[in-house]
N, C-alpha and C. Protein backbone atom coordinates (compact mmCIF):
# COMPACT_ATOMS: atom_id res chain seq x y z
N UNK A 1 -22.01 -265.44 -29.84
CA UNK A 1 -22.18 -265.40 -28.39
C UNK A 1 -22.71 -264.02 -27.99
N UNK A 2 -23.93 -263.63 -27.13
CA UNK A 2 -24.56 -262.96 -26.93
C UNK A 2 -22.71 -261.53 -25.90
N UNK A 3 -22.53 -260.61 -26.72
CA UNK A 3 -21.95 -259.74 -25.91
C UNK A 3 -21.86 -259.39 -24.47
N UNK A 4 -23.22 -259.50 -23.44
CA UNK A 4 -23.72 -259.07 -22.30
C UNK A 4 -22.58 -260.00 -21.49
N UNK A 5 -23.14 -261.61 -22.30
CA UNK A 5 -22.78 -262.95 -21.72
C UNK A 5 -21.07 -263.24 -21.49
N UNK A 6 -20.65 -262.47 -22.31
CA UNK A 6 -19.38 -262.63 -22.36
C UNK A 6 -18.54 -261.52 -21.85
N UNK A 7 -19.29 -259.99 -21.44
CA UNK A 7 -18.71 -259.38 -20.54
C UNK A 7 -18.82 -259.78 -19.32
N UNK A 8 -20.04 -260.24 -19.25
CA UNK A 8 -19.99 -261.30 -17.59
C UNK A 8 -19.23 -261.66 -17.21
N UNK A 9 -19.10 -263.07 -18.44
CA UNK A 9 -17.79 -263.97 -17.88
C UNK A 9 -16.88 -263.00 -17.70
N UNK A 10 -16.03 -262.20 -18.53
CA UNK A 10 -14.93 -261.55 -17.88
C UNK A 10 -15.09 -261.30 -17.01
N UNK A 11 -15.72 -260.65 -16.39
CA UNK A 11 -16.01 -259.67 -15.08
C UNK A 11 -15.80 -260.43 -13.83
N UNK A 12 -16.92 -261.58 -14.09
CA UNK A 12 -16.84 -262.76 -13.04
C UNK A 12 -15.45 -263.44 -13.03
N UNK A 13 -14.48 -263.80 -14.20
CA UNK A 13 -13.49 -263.83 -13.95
C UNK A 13 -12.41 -263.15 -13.58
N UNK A 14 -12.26 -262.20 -13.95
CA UNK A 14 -11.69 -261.16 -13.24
C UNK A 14 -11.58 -260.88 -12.10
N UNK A 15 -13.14 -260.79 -11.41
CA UNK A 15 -13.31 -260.72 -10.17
C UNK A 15 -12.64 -261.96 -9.33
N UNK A 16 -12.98 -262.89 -9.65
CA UNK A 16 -12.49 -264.08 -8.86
C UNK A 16 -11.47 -264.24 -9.06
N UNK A 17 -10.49 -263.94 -10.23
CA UNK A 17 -8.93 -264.35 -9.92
C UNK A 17 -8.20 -263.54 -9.15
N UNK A 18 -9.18 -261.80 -9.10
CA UNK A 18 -8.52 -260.77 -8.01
C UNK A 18 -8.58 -261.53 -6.28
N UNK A 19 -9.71 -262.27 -6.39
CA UNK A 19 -9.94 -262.32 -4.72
C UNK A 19 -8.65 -263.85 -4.68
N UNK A 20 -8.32 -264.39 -5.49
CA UNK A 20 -7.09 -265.09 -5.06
C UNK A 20 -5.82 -264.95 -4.92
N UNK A 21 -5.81 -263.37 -4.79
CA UNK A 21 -4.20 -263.11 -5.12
C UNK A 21 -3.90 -263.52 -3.82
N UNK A 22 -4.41 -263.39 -2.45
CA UNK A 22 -3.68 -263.59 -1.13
C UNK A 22 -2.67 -262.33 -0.45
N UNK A 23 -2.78 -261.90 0.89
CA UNK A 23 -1.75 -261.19 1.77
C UNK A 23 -0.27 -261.40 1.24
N UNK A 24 0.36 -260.62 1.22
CA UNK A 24 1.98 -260.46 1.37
C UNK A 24 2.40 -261.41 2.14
N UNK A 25 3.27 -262.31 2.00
CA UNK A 25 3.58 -263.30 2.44
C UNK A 25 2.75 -264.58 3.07
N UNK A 26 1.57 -264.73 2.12
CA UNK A 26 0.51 -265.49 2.44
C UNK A 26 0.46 -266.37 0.62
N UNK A 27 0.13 -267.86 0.79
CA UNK A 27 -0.05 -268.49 -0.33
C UNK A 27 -1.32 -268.05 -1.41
N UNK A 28 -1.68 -267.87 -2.36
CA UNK A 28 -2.41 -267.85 -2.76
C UNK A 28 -3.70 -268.79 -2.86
N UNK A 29 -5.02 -268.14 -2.62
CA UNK A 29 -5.87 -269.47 -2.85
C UNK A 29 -6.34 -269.83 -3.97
N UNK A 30 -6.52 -271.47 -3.89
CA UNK A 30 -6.66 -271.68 -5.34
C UNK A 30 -7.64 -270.96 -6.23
N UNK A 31 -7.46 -270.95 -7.44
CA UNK A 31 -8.13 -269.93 -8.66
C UNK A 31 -9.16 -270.73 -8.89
N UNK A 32 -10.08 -270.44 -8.78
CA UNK A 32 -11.69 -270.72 -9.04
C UNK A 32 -12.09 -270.43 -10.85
N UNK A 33 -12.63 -271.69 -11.33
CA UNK A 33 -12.75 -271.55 -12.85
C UNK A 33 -14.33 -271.35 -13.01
N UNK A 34 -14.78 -270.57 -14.26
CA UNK A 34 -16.13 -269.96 -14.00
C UNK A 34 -16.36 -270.81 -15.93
N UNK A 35 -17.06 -271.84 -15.95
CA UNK A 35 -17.79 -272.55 -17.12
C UNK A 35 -19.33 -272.01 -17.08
N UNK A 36 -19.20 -271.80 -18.46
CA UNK A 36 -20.18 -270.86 -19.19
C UNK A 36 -20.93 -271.98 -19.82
N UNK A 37 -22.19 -272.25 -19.46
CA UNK A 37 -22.94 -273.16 -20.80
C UNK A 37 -24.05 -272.88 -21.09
N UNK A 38 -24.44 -272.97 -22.24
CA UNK A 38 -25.55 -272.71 -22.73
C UNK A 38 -26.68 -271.14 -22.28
N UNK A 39 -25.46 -270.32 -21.88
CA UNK A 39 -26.26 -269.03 -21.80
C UNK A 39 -26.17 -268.58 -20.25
N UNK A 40 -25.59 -269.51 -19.59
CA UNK A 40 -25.83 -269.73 -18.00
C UNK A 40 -24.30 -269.91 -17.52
N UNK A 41 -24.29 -269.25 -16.37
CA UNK A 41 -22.27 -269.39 -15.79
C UNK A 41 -22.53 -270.04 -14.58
N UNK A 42 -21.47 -270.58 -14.20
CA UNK A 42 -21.60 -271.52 -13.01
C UNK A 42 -20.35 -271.43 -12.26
N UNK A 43 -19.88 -271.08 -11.52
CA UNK A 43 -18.71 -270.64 -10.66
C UNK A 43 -18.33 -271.82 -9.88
N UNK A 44 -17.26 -272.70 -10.35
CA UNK A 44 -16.77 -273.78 -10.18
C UNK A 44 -15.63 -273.63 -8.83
N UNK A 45 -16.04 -273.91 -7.22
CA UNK A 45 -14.87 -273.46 -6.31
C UNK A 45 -14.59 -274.38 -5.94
N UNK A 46 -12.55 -274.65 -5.44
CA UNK A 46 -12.54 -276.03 -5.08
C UNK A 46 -12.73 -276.01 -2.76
N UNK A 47 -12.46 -277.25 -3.06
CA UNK A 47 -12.82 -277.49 -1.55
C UNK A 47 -12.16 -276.35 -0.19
N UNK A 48 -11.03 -276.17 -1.29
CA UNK A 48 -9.96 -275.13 0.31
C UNK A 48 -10.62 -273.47 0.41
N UNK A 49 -11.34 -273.30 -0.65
CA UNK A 49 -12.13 -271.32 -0.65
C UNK A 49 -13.38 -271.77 -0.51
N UNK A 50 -13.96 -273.13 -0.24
CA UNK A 50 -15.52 -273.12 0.27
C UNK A 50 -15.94 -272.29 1.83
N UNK A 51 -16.57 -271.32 1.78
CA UNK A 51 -16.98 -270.51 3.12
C UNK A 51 -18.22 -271.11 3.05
N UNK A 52 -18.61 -271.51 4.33
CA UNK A 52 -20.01 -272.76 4.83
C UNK A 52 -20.45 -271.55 5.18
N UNK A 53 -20.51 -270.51 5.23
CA UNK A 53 -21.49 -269.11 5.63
C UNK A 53 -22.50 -269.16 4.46
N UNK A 54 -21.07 -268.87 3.00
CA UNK A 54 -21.64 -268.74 1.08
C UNK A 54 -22.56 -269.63 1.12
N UNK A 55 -22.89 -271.06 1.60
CA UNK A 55 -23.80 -271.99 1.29
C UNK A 55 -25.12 -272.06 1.31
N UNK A 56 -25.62 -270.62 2.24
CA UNK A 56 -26.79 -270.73 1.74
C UNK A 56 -27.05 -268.85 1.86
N UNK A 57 -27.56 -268.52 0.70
CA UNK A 57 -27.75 -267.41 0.85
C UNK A 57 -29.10 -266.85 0.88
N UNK A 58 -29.46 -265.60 0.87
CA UNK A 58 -30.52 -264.88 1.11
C UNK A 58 -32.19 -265.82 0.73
N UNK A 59 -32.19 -266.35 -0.29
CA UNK A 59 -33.40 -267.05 -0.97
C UNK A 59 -32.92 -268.25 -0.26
N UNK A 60 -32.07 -269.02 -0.18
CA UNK A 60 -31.91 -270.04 0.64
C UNK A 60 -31.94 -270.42 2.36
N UNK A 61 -31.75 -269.06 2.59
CA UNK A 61 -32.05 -268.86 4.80
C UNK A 61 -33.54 -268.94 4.73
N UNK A 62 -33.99 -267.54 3.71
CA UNK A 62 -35.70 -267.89 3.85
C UNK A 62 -36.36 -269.21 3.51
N UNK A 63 -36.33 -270.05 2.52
CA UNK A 63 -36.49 -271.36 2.46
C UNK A 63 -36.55 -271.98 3.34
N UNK A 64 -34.94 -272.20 4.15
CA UNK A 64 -34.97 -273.29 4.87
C UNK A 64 -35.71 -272.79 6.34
N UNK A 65 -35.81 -271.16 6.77
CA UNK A 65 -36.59 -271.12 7.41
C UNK A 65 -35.62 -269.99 8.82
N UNK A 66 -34.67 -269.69 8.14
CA UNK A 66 -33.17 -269.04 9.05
C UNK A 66 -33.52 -267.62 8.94
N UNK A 67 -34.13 -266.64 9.71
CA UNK A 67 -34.42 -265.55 9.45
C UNK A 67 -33.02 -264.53 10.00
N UNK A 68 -31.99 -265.19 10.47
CA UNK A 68 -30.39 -264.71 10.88
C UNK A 68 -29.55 -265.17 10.08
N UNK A 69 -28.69 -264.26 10.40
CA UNK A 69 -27.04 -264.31 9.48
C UNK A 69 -26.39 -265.39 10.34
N UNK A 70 -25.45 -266.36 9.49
CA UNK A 70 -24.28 -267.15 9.72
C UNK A 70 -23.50 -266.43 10.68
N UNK A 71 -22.57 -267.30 11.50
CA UNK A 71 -21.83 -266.63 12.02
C UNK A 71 -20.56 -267.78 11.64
N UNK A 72 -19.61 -267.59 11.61
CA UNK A 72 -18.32 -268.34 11.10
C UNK A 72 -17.81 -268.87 12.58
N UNK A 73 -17.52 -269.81 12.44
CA UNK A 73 -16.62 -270.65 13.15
C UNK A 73 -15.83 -271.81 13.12
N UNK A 74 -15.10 -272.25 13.68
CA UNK A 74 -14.57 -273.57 13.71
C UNK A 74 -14.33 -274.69 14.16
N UNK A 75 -14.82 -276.26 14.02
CA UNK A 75 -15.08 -276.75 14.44
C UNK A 75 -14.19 -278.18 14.22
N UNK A 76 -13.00 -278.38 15.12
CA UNK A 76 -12.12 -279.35 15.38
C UNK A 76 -11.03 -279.07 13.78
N UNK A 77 -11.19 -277.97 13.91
CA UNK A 77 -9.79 -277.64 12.57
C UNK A 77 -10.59 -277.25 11.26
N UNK A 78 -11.96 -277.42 11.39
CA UNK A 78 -12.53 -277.47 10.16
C UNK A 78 -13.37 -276.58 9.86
N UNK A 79 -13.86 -275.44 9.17
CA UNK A 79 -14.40 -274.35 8.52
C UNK A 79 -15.81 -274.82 9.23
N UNK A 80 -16.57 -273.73 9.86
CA UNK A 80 -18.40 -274.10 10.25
C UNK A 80 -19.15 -272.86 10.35
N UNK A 81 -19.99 -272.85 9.63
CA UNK A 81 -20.85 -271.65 9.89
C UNK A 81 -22.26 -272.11 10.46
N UNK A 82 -23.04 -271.54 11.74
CA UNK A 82 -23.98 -271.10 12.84
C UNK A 82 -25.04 -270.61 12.26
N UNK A 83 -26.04 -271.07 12.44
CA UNK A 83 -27.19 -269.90 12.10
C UNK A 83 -28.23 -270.67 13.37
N UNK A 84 -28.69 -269.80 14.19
CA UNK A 84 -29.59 -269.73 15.00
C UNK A 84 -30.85 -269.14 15.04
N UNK A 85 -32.17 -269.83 15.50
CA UNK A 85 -33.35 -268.98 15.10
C UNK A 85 -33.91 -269.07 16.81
N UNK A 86 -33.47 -267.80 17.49
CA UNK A 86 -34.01 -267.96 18.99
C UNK A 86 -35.12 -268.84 19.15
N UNK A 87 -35.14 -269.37 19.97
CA UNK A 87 -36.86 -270.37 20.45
C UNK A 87 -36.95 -271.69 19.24
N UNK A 88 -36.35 -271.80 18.62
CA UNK A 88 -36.89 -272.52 17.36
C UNK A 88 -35.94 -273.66 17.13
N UNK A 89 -34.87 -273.37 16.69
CA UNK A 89 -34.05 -274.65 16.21
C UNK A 89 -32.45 -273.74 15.16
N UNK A 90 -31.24 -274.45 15.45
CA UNK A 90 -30.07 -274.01 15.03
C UNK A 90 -29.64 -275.16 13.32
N UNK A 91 -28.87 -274.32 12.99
CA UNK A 91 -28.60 -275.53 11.86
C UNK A 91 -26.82 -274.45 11.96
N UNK A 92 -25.88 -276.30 12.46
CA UNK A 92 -24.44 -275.66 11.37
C UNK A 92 -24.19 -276.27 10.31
N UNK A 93 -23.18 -275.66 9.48
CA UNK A 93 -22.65 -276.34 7.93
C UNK A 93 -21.00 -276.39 8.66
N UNK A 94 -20.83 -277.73 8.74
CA UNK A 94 -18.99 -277.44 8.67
C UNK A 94 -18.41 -278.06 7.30
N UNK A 95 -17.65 -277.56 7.05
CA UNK A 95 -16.69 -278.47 5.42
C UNK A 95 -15.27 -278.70 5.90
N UNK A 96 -15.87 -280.01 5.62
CA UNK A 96 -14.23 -280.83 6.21
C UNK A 96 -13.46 -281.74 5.40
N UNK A 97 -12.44 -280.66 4.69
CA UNK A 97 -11.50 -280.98 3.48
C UNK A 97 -10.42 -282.58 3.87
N UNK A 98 -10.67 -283.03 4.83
CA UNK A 98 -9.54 -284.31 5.12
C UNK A 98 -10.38 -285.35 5.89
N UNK A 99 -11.58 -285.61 5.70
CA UNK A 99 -12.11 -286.47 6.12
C UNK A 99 -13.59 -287.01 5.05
N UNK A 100 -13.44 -287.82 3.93
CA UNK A 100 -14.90 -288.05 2.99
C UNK A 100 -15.65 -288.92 3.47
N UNK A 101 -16.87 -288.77 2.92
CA UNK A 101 -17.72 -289.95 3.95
C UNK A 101 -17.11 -291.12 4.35
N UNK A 102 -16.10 -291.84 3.88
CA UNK A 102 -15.97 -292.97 4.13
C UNK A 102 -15.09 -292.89 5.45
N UNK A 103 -14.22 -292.01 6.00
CA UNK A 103 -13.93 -291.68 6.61
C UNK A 103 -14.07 -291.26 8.49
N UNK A 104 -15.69 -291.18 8.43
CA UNK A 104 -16.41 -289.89 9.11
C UNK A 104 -16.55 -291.68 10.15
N UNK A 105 -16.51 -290.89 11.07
CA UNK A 105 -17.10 -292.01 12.68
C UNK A 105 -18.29 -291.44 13.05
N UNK A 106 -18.95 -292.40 12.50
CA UNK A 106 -20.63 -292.63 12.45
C UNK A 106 -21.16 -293.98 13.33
N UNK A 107 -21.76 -293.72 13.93
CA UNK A 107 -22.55 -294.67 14.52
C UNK A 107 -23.98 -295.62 13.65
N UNK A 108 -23.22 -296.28 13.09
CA UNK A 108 -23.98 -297.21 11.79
C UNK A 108 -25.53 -297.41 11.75
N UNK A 109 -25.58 -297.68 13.25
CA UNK A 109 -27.26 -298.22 13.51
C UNK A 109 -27.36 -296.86 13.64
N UNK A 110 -27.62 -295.89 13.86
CA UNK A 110 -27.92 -294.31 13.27
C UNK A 110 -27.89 -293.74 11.90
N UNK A 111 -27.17 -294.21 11.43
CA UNK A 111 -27.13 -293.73 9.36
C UNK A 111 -27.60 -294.54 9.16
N UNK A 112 -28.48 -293.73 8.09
CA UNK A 112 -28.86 -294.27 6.71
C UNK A 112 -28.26 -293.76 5.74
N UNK A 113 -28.10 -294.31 4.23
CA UNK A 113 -27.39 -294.24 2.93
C UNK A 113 -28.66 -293.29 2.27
N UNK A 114 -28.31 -292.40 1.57
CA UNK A 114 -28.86 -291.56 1.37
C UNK A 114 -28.37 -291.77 0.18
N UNK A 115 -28.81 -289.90 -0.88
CA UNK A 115 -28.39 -289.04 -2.20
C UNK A 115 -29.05 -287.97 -1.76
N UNK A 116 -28.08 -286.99 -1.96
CA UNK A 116 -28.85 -285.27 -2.51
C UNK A 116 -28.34 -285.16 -3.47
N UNK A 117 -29.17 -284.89 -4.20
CA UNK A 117 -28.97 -283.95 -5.43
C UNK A 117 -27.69 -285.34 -6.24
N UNK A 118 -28.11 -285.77 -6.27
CA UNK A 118 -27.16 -287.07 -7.07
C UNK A 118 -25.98 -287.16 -5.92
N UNK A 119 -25.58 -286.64 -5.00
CA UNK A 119 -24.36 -286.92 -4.46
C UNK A 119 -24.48 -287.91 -3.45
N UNK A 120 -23.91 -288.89 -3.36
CA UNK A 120 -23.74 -289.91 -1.70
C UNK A 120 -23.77 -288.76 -0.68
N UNK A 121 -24.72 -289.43 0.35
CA UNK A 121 -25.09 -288.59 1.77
C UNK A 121 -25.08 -289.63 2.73
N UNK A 122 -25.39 -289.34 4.02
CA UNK A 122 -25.56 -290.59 4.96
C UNK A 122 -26.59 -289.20 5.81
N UNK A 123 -27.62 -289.89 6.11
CA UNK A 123 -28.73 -289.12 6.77
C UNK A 123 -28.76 -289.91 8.19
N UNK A 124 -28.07 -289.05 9.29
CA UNK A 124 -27.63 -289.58 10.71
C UNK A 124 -28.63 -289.24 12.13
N UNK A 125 -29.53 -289.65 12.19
CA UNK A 125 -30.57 -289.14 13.60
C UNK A 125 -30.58 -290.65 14.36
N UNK A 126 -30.44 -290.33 15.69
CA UNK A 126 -31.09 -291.38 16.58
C UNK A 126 -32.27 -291.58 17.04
N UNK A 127 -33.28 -292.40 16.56
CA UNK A 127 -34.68 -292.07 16.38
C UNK A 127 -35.38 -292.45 17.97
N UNK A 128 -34.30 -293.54 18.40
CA UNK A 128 -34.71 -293.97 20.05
C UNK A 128 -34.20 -292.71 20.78
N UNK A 129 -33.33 -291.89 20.78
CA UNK A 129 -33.21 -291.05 21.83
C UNK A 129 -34.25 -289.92 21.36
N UNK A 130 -34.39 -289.55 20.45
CA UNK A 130 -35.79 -288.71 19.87
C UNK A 130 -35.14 -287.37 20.83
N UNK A 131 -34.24 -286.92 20.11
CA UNK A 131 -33.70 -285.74 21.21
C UNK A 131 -33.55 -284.62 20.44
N UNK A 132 -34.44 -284.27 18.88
CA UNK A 132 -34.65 -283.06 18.35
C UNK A 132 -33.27 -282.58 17.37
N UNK A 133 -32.49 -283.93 17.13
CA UNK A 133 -30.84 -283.70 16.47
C UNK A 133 -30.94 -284.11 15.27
N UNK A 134 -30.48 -284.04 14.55
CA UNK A 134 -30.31 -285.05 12.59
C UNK A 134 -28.95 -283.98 12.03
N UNK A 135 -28.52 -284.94 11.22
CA UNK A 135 -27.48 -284.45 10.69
C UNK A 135 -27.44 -285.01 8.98
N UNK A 136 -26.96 -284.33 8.07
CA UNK A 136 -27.02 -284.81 6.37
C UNK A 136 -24.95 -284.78 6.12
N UNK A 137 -24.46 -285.58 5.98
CA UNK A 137 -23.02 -285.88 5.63
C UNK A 137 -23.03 -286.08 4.05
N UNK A 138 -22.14 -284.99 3.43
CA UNK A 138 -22.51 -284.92 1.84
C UNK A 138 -21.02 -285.19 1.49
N UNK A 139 -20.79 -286.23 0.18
CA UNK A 139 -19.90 -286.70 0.23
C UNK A 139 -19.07 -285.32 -0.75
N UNK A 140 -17.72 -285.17 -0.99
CA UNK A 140 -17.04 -283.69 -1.29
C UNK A 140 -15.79 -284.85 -2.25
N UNK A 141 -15.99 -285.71 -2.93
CA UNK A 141 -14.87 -286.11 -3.26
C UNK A 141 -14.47 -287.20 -2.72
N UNK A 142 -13.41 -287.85 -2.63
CA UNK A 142 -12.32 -289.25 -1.65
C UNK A 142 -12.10 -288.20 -0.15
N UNK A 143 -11.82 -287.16 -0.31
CA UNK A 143 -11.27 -286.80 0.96
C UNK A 143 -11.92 -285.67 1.62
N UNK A 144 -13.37 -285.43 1.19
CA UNK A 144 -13.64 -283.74 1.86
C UNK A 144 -15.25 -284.61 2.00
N UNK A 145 -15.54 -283.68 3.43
CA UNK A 145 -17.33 -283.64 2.87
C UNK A 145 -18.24 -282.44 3.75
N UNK A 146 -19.28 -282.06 3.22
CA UNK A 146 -20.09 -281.27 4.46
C UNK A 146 -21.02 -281.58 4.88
N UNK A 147 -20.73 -281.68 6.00
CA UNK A 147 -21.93 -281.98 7.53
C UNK A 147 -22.79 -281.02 8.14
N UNK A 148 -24.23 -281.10 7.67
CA UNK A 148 -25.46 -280.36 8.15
C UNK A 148 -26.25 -280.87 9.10
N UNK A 149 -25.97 -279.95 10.45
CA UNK A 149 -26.34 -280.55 11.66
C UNK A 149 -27.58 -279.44 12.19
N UNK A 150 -28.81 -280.29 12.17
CA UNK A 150 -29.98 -279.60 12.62
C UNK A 150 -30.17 -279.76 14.26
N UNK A 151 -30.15 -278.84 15.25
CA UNK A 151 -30.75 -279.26 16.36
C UNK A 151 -32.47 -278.43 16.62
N UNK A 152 -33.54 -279.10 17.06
CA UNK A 152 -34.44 -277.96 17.47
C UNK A 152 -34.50 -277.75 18.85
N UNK A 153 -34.36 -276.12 19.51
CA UNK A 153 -34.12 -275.76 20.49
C UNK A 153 -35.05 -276.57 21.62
N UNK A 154 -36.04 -277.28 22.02
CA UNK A 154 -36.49 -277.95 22.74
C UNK A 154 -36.28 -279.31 22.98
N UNK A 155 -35.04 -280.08 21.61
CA UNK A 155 -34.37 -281.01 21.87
C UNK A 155 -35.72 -282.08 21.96
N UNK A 156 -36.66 -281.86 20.89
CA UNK A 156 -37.71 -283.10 20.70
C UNK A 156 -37.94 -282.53 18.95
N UNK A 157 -38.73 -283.48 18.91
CA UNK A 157 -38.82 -284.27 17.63
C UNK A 157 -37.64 -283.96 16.36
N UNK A 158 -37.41 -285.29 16.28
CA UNK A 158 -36.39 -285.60 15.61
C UNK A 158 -36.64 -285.68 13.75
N UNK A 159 -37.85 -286.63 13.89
CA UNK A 159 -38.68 -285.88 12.38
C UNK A 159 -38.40 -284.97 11.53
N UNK A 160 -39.16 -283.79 12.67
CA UNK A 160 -38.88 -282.02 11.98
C UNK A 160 -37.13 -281.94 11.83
N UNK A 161 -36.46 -282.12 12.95
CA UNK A 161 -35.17 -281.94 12.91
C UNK A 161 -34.41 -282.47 11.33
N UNK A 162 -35.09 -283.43 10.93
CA UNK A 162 -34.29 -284.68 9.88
C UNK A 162 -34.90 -283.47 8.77
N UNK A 163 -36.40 -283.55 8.58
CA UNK A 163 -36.68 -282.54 7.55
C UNK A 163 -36.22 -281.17 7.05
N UNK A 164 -35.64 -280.56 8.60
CA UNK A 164 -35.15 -279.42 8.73
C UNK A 164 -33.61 -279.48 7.63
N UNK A 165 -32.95 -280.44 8.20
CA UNK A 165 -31.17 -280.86 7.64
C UNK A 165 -31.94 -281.35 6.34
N UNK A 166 -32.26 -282.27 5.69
CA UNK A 166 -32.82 -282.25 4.55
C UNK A 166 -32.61 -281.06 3.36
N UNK A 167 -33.76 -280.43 3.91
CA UNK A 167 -34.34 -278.99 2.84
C UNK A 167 -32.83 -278.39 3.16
N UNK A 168 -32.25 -278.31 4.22
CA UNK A 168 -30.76 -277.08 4.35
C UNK A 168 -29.66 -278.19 3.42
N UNK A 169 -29.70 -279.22 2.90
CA UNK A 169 -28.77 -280.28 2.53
C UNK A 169 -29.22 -279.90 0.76
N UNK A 170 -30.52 -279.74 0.70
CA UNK A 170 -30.68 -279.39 -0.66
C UNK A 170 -30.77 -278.18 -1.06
N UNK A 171 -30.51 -277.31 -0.15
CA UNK A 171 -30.10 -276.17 -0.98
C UNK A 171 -28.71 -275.89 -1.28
N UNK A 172 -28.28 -276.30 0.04
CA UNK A 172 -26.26 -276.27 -0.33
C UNK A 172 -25.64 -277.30 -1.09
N UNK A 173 -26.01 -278.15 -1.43
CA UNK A 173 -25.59 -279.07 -2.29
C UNK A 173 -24.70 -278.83 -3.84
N UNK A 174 -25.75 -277.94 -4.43
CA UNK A 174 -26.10 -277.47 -5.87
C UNK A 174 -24.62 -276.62 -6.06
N UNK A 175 -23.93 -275.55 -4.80
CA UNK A 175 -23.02 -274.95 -4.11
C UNK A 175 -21.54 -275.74 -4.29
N UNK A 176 -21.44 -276.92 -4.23
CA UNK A 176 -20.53 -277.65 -3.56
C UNK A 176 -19.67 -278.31 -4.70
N UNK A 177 -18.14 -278.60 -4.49
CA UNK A 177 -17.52 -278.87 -5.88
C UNK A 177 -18.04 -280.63 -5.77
């Protein structure tokens, strides 16, 4: 095994079992396992330390087209990170650990059955109100999933909007346990 590769892994493990120790009288969060294959590490996190900010980073804002930072928030109990592009169009990520697609109150004649990246999705726009909205619902397991909600700031075409959640659905995907 190449030396470099295997001080990594320590390091990366190390690092990550430090950031789970948790506050003084606070639970610990779960320990994140880091699988090494074939030359390449992959940082395995479960659903309760997913930050929807982490989901798309620097090569991934420029991609999808986000020239601003996330801003964290929360949305009906559930983890959501903001990114806004003045004049242009917003995209949030929320991850919602107690509700999996099957779960989610969807308006049927609005979804379609989807896949990203091999995972069950439901790709949600109302094409008659054509009001510049789409959303990508990625399935997280039986009980978790994340919801990528595109609006474009002029609240028309719905198209771009769907394409927009799309490309932001395939980059966070790859991310996701």
């Amino acid at each position: 095994m190449n030396p470099r590769l295997a001080a990594l892994g320590v390091l990366v493990l190390l690092t990550v079992s430090a950031c789970g120790q948790g506050a003084a009288g606070q639970a610990p969060v779960p320990s994140t396992k880091v699988v090494v294959t074939g030359g390449s590490s992959r940082v395995v996190v479960p659903p309760a330390a997913l930050d929807p900010c982490a989901l798309l980073g620097p090569q991934d804002r420029s991609t999808a087209g986000l020239n601003v930072l996330g801003v964290a928030k929360e949305i009906n109990g559930a983890r959501a990170c903001d990114w806004t592009v003045p004049a242009t169009f917003g995209v949030t990520i929320t991850v919602d650990e107690r509700n999996g697609l099957r779960d989610l109150e969807v308006a049927r004649k609005t979804a379609t059955k989807t896949k990203v990246g091999g995972r069950e999705a439901l790709k949600v726009a109302d094409k008659k109100a054509a009001d510049g909205t789409c959303a990508i619902l990625l399935g997280m397991g039986e009980k978790g999933s994340v919801q990528i909600d595109v609006s474009n700031t002029n609240f028309t075409d719905t198209p771009l909007a769907c394409e927009r959640a799309v490309k932001v659905a395939g980059l966070a995907e790859p991310k996701l346990p």
